[in-house]
C-alpha atoms as a PDB file:
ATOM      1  CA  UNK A   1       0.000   0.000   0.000  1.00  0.00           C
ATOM      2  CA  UNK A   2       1.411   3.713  -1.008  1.00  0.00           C
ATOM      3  CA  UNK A   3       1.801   5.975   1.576  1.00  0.00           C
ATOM      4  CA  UNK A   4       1.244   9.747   0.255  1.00  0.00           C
ATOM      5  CA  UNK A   5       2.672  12.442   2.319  1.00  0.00           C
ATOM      6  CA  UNK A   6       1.349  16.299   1.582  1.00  0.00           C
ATOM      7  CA  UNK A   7       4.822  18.379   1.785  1.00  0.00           C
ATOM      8  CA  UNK A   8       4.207  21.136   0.033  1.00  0.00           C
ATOM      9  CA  UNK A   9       2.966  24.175   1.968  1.00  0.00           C
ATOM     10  CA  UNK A  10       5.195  27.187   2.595  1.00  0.00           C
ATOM     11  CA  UNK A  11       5.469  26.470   6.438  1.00  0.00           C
ATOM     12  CA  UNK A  12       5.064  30.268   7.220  1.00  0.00           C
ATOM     13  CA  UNK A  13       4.361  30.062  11.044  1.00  0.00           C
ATOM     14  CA  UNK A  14       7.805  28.601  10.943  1.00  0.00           C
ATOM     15  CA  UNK A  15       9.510  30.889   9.096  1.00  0.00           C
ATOM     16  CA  UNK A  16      12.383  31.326  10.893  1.00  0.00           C
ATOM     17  CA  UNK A  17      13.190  27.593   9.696  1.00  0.00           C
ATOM     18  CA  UNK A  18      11.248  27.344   6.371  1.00  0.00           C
ATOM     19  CA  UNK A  19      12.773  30.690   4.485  1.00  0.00           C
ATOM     20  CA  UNK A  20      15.551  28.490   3.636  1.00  0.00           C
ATOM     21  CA  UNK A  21      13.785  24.644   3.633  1.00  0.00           C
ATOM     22  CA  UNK A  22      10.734  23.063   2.894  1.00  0.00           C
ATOM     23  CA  UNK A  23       8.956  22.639   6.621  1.00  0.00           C
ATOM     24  CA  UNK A  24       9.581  18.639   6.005  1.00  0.00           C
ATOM     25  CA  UNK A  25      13.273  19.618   5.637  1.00  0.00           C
ATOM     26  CA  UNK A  26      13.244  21.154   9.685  1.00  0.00           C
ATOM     27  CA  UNK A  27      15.147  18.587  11.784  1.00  0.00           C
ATOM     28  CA  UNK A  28      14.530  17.146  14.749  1.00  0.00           C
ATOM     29  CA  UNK A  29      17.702  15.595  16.353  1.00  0.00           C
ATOM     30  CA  UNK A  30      19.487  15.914  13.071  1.00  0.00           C
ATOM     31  CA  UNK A  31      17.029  13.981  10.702  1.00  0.00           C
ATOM     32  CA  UNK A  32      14.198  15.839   8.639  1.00  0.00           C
ATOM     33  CA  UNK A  33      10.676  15.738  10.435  1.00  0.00           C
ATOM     34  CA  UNK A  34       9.730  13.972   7.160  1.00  0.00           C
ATOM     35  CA  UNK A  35      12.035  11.396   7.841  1.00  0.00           C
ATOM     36  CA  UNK A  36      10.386  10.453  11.566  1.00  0.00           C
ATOM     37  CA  UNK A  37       7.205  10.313   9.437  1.00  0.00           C
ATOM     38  CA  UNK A  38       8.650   7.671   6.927  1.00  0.00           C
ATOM     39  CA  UNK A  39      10.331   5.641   9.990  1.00  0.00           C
ATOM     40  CA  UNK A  40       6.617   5.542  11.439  1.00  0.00           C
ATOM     41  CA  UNK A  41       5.408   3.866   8.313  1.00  0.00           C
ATOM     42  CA  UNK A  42       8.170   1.623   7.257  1.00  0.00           C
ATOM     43  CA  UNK A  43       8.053   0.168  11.235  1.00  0.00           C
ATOM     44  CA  UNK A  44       4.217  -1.124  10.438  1.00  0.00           C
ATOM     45  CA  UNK A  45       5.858  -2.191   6.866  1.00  0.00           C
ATOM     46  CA  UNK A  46       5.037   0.421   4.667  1.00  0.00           C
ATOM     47  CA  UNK A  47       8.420   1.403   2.324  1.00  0.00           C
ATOM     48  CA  UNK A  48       6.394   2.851  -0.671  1.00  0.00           C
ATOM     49  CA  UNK A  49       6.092   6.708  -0.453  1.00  0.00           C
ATOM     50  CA  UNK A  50       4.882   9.402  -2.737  1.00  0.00           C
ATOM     51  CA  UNK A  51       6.309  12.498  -1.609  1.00  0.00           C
ATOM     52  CA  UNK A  52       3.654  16.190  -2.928  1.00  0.00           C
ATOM     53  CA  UNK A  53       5.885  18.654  -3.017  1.00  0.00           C
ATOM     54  CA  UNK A  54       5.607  22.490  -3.636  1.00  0.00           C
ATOM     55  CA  UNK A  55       7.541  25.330  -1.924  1.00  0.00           C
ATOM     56  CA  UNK A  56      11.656  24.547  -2.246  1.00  0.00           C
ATOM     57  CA  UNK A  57      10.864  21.328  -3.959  1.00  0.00           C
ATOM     58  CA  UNK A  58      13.886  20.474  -5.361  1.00  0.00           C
ATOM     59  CA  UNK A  59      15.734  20.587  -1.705  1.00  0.00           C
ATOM     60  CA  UNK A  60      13.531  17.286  -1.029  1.00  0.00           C
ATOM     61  CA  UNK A  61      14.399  15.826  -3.956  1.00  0.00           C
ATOM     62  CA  UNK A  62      17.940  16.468  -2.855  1.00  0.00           C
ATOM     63  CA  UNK A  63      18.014  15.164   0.198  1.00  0.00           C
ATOM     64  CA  UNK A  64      16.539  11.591  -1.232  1.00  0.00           C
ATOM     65  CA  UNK A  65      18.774  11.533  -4.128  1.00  0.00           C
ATOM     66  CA  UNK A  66      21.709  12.123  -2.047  1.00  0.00           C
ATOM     67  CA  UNK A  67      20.816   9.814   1.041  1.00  0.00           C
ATOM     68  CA  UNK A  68      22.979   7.157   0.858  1.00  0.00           C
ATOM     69  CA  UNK A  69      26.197   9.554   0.529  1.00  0.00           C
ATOM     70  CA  UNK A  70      24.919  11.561   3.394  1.00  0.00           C
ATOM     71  CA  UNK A  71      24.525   8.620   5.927  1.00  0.00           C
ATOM     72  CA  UNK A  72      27.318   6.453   4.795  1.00  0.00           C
ATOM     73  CA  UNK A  73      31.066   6.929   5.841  1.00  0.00           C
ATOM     74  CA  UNK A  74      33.424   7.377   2.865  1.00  0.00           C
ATOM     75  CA  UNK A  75      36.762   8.601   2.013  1.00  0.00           C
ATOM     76  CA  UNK A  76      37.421  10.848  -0.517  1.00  0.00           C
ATOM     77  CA  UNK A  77      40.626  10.787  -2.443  1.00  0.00           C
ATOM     78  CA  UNK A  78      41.271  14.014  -4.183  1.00  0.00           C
ATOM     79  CA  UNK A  79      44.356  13.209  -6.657  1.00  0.00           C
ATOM     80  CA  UNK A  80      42.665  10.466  -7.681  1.00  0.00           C
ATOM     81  CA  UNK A  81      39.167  11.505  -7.717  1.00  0.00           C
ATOM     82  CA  UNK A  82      37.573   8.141  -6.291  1.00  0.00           C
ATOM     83  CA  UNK A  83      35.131   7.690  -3.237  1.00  0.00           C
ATOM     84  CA  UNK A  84      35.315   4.940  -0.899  1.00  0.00           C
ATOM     85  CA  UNK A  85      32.347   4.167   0.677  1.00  0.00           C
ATOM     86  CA  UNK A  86      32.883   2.509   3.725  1.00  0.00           C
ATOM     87  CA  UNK A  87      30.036   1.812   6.018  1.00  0.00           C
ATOM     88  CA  UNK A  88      26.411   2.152   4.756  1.00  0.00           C
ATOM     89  CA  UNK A  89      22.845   3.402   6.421  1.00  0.00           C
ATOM     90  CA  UNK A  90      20.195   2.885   4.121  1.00  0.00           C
ATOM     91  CA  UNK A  91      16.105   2.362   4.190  1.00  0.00           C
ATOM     92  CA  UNK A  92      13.885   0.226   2.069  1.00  0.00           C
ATOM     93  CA  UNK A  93      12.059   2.867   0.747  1.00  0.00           C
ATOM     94  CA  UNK A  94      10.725   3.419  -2.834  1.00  0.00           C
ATOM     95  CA  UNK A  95      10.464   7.330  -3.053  1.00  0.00           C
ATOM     96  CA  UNK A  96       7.986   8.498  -5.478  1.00  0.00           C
ATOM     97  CA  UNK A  97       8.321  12.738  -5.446  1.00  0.00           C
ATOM     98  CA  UNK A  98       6.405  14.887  -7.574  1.00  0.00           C
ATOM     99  CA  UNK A  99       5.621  18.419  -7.697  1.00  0.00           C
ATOM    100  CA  UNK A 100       2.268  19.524  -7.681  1.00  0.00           C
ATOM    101  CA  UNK A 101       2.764  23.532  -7.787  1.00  0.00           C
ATOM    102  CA  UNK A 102       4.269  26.114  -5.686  1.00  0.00           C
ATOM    103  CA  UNK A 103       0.597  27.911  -4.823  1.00  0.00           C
ATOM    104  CA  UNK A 104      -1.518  24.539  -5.229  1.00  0.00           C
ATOM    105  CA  UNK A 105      -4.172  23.582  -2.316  1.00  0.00           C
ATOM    106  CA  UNK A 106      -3.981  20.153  -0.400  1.00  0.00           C
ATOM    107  CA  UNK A 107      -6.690  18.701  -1.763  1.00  0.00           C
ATOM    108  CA  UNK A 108      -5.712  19.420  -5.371  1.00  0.00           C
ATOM    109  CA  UNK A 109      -2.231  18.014  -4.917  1.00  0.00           C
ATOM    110  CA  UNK A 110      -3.738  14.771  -3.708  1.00  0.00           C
ATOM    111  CA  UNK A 111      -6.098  14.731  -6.822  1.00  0.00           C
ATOM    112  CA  UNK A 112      -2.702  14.810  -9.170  1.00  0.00           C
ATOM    113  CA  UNK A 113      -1.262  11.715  -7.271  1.00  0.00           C
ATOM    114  CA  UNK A 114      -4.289   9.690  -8.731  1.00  0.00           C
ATOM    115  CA  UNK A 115      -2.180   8.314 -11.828  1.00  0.00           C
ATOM    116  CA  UNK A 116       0.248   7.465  -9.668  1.00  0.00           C
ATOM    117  CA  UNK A 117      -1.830   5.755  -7.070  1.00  0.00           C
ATOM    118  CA  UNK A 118      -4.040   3.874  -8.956  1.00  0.00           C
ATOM    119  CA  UNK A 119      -7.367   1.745  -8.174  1.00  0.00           C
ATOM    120  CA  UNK A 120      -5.978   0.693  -4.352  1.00  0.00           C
ATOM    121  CA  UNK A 121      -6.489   1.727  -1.469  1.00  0.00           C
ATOM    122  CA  UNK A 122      -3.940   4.273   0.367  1.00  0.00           C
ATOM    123  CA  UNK A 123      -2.470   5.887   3.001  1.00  0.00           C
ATOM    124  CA  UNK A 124      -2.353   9.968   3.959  1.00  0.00           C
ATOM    125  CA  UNK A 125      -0.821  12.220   5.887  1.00  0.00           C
ATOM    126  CA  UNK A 126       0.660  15.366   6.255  1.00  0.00           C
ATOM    127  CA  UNK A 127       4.693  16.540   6.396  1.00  0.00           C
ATOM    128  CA  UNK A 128       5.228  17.914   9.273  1.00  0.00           C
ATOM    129  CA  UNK A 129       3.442  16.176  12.281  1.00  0.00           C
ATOM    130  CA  UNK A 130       4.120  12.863  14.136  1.00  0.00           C
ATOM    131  CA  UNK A 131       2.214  10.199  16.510  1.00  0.00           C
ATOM    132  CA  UNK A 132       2.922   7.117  18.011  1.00  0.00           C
ATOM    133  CA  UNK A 133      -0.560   5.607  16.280  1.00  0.00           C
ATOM    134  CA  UNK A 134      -1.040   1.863  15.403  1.00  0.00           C
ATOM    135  CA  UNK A 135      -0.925   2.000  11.262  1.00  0.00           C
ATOM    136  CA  UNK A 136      -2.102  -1.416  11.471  1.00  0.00           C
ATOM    137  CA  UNK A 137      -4.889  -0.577  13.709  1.00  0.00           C
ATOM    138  CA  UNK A 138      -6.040   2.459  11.963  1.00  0.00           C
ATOM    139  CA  UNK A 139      -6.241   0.266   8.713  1.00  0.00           C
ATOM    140  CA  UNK A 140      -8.231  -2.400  10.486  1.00  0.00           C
ATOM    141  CA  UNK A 141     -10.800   0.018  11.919  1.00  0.00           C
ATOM    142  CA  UNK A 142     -10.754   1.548   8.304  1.00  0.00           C
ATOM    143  CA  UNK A 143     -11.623  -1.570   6.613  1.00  0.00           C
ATOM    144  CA  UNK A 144     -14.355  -2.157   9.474  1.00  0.00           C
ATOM    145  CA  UNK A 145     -16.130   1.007   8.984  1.00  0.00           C
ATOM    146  CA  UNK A 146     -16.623   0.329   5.111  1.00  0.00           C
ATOM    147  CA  UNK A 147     -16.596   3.895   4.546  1.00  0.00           C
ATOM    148  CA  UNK A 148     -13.922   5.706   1.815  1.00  0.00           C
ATOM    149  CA  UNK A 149     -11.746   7.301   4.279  1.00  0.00           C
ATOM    150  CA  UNK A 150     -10.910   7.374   7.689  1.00  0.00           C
ATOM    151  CA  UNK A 151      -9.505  10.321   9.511  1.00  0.00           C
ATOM    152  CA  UNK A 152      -7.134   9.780  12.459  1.00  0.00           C
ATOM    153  CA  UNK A 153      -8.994  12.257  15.276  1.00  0.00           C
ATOM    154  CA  UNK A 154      -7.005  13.552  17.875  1.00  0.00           C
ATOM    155  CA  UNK A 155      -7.207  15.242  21.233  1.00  0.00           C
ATOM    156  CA  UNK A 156      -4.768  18.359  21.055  1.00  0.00           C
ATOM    157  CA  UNK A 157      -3.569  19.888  24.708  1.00  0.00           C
ATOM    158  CA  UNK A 158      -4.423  24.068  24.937  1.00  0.00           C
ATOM    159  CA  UNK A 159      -1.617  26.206  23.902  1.00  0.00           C
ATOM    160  CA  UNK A 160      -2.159  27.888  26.803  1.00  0.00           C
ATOM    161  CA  UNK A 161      -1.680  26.266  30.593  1.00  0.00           C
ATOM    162  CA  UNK A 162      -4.801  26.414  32.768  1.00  0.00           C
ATOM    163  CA  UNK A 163      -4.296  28.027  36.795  1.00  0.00           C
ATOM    164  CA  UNK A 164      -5.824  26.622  40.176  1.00  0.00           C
ATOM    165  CA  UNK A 165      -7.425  29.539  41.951  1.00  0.00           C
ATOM    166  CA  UNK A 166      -9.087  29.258  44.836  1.00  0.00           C
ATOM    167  CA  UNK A 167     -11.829  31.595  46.361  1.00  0.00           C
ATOM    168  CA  UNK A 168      -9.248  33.870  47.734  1.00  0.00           C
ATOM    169  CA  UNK A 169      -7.784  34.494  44.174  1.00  0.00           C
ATOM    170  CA  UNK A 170      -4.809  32.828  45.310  1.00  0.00           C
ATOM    171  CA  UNK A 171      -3.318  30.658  42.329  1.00  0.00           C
ATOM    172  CA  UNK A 172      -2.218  27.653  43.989  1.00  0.00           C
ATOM    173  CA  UNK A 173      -0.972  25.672  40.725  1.00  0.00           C
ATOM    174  CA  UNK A 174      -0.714  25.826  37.135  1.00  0.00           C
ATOM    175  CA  UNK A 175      -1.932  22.384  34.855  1.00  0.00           C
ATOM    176  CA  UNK A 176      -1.971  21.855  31.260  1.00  0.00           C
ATOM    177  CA  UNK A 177      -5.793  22.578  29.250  1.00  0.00           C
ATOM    178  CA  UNK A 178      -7.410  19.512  29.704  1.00  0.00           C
ATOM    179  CA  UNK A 179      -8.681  17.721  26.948  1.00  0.00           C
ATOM    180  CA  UNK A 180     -12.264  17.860  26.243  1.00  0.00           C
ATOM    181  CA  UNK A 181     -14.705  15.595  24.915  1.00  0.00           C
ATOM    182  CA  UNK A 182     -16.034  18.009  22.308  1.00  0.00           C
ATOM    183  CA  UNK A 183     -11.933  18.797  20.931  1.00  0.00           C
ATOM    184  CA  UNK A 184     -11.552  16.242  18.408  1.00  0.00           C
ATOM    185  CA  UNK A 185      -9.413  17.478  15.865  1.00  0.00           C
ATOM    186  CA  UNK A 186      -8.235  16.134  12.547  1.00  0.00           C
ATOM    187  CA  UNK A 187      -4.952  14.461  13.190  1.00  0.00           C
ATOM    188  CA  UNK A 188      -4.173  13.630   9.332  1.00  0.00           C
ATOM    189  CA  UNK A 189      -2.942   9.632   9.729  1.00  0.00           C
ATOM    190  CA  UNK A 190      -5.842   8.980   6.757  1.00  0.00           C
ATOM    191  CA  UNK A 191      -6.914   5.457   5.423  1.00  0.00           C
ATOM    192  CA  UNK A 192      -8.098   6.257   1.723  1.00  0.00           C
ATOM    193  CA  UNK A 193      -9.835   3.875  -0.828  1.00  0.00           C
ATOM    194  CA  UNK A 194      -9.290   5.308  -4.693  1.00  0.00           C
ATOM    195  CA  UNK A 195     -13.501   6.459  -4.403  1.00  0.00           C
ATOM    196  CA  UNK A 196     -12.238   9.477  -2.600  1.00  0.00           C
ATOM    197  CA  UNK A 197     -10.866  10.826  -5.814  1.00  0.00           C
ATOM    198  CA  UNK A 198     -14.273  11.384  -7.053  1.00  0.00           C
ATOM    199  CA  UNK A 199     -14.479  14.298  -4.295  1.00  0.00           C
ATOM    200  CA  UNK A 200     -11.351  16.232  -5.729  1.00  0.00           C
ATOM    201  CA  UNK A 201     -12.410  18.016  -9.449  1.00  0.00           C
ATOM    202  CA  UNK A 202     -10.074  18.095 -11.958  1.00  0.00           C
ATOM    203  CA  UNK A 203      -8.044  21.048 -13.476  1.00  0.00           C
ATOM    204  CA  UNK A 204      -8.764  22.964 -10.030  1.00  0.00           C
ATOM    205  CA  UNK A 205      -5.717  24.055  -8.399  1.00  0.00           C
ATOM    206  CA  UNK A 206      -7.587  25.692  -5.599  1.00  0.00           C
ATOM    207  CA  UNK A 207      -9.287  22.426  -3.720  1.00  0.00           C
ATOM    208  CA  UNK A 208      -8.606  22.650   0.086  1.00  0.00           C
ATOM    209  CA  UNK A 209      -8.630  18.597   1.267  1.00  0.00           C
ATOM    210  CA  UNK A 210     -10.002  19.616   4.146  1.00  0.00           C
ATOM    211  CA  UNK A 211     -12.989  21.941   3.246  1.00  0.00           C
ATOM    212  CA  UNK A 212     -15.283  20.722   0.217  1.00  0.00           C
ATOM    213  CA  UNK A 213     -13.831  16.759  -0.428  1.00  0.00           C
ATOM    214  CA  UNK A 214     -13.971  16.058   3.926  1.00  0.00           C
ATOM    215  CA  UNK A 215     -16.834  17.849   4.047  1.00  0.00           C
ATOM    216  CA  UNK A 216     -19.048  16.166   1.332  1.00  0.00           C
ATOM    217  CA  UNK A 217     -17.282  12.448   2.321  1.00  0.00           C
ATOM    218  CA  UNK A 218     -19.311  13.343   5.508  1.00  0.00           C
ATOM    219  CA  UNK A 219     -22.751  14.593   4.271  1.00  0.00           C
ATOM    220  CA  UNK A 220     -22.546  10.794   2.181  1.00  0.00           C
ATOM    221  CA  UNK A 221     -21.551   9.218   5.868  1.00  0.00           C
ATOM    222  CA  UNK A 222     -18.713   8.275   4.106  1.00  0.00           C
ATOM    223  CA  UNK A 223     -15.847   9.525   6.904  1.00  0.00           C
ATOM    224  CA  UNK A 224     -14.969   7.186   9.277  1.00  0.00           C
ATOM    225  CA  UNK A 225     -13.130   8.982  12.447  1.00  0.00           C
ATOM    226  CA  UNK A 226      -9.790   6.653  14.063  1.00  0.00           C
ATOM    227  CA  UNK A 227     -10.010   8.260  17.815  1.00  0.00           C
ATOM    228  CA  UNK A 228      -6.232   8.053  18.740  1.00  0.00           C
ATOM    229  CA  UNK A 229      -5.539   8.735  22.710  1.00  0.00           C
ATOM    230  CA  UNK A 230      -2.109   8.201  22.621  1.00  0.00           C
ATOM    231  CA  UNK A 231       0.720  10.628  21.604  1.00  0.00           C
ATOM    232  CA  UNK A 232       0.375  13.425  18.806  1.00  0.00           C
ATOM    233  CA  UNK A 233       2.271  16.561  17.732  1.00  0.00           C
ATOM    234  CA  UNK A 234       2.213  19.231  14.902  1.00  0.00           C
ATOM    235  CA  UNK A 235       5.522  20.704  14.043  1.00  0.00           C
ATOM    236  CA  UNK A 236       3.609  24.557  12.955  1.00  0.00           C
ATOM    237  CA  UNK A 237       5.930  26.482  15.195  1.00  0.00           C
ATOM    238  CA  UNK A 238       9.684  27.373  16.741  1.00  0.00           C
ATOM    239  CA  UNK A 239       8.306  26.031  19.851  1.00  0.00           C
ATOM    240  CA  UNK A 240       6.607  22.853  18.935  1.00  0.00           C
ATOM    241  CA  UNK A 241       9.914  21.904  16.814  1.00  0.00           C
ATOM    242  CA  UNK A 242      12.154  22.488  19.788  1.00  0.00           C
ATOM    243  CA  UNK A 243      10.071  20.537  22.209  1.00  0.00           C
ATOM    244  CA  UNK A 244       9.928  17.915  19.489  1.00  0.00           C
ATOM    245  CA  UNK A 245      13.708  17.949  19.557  1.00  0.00           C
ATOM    246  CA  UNK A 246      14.100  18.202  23.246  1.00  0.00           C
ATOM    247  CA  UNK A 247      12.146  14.630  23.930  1.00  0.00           C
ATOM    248  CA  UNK A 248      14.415  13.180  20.906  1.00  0.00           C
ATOM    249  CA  UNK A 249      17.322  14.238  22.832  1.00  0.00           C
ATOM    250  CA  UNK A 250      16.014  13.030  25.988  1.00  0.00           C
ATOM    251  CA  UNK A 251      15.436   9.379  24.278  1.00  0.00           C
ATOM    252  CA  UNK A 252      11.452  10.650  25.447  1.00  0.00           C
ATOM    253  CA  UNK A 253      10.035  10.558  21.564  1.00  0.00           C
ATOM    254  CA  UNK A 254       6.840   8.478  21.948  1.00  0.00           C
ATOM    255  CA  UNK A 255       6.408   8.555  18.362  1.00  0.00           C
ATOM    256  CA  UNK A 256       9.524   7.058  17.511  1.00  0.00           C
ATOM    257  CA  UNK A 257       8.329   3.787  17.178  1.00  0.00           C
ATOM    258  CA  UNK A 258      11.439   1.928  15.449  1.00  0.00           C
ATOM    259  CA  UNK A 259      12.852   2.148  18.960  1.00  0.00           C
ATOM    260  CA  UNK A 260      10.536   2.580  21.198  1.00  0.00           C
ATOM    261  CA  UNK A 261       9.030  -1.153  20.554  1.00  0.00           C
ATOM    262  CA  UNK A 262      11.862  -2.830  19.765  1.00  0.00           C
END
């Protein structure tokens, strides 16, 4: 099954990373952000990707062509202009990138993927956030709804920390905003069948995924929601990338699967 990750926006509320790289480009711990994505999906056994690309596209297509130089160790001979390569780090990923237009909308870059996806069903998700979620799961709850796409939901923490006050107006503690029942949000993490294709129009570079194609999938009962309680982040800001990169530092990345559950 192909895995199709949107990496094309221009990543402004992180533009003090994104004037010079694509937002999948911004590293946590030293590897791209799209890179923890891929690790996610190849852990569950899913190596074929097709990368939609936009803004700074070529830098992806960079970074893939030149991955096995950049983790390998080599020696470089300069009189006789040879390489050595001497140890090797390598994935088993098929890498499928395409660009789908600097200004062009999410769902509309999904919708020029179709030749390349097929008739079969697929998976979705966006560039720049990660999860510890169950692919297998998600799939088998997909396949059990019988609908043409589920949407991983998610329970996001405030931005803002809530305080403890007690009659006196004494704060006696600060805690995180609590989750509510009513603050599902869309987590991206999609299970797709090719139907969903029929939502996007053609020759429209304008087609938000998330406005007109979600929102008709659901007036046809045809969205299937994947509650996931466990561990979710979006990388949309300075501060959400460095606390992203502080748990990696602090071995503390619950989405890192590949060595979390090893």
């Amino acid at each position: 099954m192909k895995v199709v990750i949107l990496a094309g926006g221009f990543g402004t509320r992180l533009s003090e990373e994104t004037t010079l790289i694509p937002k999948p480009l911004v590293e946590i711990g030293g590897k791209p952000i799209l890179w923890h994505i891929m690790k996610i999906y190849s852990y569950y056994g899913f190596n074929d990707f097709i990368i939609l690309t936009g803004y700074k596209s070529h830098l992806i297509k960079d970074y893939f062509i030149n991955y096995y130089n950049r983790y390998s160790d080599i020696t470089i001979d300069m009189s006789t202009n040879s390489v050595e390569i001497h140890k090797t780090y390598t994935e088993p990923w098929k890498v499928t990138i395409l660009y789908t237009g600097q200004n062009t909308m999410t769902g509309s870059r999904i919708k020029k993927a179709q030749e390349y996806i097929g008739k079969e069903q697929f998976l979705l998700t966006y560039g720049d956030g990660v999860a510890d979620i169950n692919i297998q799961d998600l799939i088998k709850a997909h396949n059990n709804s019988k609908k043409i796409i589920t949407m991983t939901a998610v329970q996001q923490t405030g931005r803002f920390g809530a305080l403890v006050i007690k009659d006196n107006n004494m704060i006696t503690s600060f805690m995180e905003k609590p989750k509510g029942e009513e603050s599902w949000i869309n987590g991206g993490f999609f299970v797709c069948q090719p139907e969903v294709f029929n939502y996007i129009p053609n020759n429209d570079d304008n087609i938000i995924f998330e406005r007109a194609p979600l929102e008709n999938l659901a007036k046809d009962n045809q969205l299937n929601a994947f509650k996931h309680f466990g561990f979710w982040k979006p990388m949309d800001t300075l501060r959400e990338k460095e606390e992203l990169t502080d748990m990696w530092q602090k071995g503390k990345s619950p989405w890192s699967v590949w060595l979390n559950k090893k």
